[in-house]
C-alpha atoms as a PDB file:
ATOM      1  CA  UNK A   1      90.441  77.487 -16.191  1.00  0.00           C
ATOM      2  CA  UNK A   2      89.246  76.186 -13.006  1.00  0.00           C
ATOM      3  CA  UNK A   3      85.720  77.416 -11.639  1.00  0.00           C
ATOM      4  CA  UNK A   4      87.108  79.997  -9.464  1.00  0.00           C
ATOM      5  CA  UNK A   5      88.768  81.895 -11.860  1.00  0.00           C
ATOM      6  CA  UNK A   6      85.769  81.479 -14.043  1.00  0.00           C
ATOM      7  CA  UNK A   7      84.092  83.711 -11.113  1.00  0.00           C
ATOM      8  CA  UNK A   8      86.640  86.056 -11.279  1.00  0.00           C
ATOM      9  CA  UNK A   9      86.132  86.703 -15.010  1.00  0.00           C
ATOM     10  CA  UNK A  10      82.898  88.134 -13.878  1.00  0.00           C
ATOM     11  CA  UNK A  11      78.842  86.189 -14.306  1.00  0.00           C
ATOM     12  CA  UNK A  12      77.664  88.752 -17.054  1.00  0.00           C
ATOM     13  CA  UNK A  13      78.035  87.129 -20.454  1.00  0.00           C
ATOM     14  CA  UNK A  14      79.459  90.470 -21.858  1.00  0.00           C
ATOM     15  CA  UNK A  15      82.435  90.006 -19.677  1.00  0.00           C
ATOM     16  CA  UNK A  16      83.043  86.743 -20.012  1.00  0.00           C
ATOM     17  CA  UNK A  17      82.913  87.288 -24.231  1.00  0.00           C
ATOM     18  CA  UNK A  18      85.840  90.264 -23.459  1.00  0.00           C
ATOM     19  CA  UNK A  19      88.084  88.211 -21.554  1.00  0.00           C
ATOM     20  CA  UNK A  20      87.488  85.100 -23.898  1.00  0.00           C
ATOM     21  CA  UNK A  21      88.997  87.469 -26.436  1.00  0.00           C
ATOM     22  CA  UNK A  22      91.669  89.020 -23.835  1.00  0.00           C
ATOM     23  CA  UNK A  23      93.016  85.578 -23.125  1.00  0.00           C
ATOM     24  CA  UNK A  24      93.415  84.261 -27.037  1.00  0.00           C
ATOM     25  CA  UNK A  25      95.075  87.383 -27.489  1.00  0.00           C
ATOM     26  CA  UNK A  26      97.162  87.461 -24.267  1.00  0.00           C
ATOM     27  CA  UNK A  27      98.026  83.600 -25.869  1.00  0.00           C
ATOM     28  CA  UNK A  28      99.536  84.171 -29.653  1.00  0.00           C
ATOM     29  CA  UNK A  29     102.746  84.119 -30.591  1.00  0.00           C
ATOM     30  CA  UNK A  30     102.070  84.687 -34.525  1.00  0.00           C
ATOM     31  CA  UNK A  31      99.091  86.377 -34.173  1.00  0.00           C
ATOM     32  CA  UNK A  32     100.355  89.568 -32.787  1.00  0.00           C
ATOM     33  CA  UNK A  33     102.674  90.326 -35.681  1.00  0.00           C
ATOM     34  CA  UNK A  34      99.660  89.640 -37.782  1.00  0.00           C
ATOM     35  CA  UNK A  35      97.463  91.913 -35.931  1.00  0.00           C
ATOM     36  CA  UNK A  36     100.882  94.655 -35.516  1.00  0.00           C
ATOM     37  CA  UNK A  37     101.080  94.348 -39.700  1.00  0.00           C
ATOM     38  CA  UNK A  38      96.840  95.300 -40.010  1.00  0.00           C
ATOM     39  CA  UNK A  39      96.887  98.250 -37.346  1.00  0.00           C
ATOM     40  CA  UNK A  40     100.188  99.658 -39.710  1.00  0.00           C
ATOM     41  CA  UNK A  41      98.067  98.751 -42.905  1.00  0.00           C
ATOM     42  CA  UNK A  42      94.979 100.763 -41.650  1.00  0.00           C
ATOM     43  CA  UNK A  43      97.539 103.545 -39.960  1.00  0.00           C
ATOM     44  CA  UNK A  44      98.542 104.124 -43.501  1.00  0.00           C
ATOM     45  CA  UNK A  45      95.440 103.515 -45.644  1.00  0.00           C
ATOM     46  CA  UNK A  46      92.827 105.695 -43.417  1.00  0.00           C
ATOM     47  CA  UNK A  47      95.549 108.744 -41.955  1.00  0.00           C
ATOM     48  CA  UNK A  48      98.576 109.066 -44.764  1.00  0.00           C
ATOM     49  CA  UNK A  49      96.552 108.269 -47.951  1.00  0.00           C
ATOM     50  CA  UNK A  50      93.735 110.454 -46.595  1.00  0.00           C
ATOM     51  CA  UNK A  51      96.297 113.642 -46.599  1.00  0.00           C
ATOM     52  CA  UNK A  52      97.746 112.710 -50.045  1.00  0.00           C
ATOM     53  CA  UNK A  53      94.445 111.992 -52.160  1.00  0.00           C
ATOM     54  CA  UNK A  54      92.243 113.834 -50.374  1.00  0.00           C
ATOM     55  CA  UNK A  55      93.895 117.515 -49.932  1.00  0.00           C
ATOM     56  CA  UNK A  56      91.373 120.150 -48.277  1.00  0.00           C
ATOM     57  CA  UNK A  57      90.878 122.094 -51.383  1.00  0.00           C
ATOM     58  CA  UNK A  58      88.224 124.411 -50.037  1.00  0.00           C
ATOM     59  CA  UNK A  59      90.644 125.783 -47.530  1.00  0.00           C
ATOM     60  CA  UNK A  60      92.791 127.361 -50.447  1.00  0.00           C
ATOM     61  CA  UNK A  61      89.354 128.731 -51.959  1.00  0.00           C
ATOM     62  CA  UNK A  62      88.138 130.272 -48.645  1.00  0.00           C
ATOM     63  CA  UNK A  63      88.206 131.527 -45.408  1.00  0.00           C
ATOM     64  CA  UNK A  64      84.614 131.219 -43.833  1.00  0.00           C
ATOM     65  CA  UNK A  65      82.487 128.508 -43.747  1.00  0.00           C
ATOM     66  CA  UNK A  66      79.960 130.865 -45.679  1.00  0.00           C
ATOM     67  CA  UNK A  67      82.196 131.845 -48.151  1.00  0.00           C
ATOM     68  CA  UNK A  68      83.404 128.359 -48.702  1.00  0.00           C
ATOM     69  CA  UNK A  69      79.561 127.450 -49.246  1.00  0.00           C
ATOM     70  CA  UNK A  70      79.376 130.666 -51.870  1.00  0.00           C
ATOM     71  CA  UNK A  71      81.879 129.085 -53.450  1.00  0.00           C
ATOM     72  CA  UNK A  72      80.574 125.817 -53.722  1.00  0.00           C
ATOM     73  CA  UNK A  73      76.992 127.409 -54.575  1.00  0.00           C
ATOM     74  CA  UNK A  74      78.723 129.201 -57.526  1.00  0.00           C
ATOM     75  CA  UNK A  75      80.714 126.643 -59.058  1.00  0.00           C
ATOM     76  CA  UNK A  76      77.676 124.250 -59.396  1.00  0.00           C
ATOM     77  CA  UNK A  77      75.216 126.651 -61.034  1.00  0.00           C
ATOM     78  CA  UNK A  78      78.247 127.718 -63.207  1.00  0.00           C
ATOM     79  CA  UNK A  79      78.768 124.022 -64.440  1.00  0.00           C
ATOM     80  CA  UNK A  80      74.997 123.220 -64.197  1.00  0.00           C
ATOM     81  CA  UNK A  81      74.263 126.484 -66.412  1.00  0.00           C
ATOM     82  CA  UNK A  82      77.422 125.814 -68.995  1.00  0.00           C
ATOM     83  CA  UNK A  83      76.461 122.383 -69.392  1.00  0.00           C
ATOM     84  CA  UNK A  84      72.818 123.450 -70.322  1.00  0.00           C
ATOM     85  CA  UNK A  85      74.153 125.934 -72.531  1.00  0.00           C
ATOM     86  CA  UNK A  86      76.439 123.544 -74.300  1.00  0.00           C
ATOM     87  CA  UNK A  87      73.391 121.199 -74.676  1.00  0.00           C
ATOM     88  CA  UNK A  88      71.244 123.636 -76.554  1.00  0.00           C
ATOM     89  CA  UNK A  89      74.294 124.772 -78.620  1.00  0.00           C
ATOM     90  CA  UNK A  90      74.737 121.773 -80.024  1.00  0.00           C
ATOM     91  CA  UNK A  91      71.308 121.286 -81.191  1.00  0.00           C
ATOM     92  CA  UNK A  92      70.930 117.896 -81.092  1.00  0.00           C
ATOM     93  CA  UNK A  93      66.809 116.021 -80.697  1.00  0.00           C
ATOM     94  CA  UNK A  94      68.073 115.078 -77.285  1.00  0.00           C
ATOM     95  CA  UNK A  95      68.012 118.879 -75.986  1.00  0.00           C
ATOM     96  CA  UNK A  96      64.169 119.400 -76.611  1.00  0.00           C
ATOM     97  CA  UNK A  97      63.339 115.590 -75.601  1.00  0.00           C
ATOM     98  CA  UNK A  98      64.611 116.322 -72.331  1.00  0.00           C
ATOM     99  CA  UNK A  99      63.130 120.058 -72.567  1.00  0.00           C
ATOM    100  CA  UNK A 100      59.918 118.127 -73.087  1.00  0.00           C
ATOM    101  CA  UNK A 101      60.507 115.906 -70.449  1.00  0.00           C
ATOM    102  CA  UNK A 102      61.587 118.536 -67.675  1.00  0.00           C
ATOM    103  CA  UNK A 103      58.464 120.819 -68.544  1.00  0.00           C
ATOM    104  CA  UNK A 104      55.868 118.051 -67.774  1.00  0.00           C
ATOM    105  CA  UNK A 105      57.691 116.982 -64.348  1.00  0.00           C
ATOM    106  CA  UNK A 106      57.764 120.170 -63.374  1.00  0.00           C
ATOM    107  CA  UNK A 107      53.614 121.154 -63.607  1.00  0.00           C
ATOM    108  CA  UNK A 108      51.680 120.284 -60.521  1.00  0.00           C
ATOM    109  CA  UNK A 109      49.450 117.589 -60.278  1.00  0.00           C
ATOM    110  CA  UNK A 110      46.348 118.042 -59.974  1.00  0.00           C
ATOM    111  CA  UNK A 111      43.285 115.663 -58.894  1.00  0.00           C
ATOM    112  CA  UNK A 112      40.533 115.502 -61.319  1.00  0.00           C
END
């Protein structure tokens, strides 16, 4: 590149990183099926995939934004409270150790 084009390509070093990268580009020959192959790869990983694994399953639950918080709301104190329940019916040591432990986190402190 000969110092005129070099002016051309612009004095601020921002523009002469972009065109550094325009030109290698503008120069491959294998490259470009390479890159082609990636943009397919992340087409397919981050749009397709997205739609199969990750269905919108509050949309079949509800309508509203609120109601699809109420639902939300209600399905972790269910599962919080049936969990809790299932702890204490089982009777185990580890139900009032962490009884124990809950009650004295929960008490204010206080400054003596």
């Amino acid at each position: 590149m000969n110092p005129s084009e070099d002016k051309l390509r612009g004095d601020n070093w921002l523009q002469r990183v972009f065109y550094f990268y325009v030109d290698g580009f503008r120069a491959m020959t294998l490259g470009r099926t390479l890159w082609a192959i990636i943009a397919i790869k992340v087409v397919i990983f981050f749009v397709i995939v997205r739609f199969i694994f990750f269905p919108n399953f509050l949309a079949s639950k509800a309508d509203t934004d609120e109601q699809k918080a109420d639902y939300v709301r209600h399905e972790l104190v269910d599962k919080s409270q049936k969990a809790k329940g299932e702890r204490q019916e089982a009777g185990s040591d580890n139900v009032s150790e962490y009884s124990e432990i809950e009650s004295r986190t929960m008490q204010p402190i206080t400054d003596n």
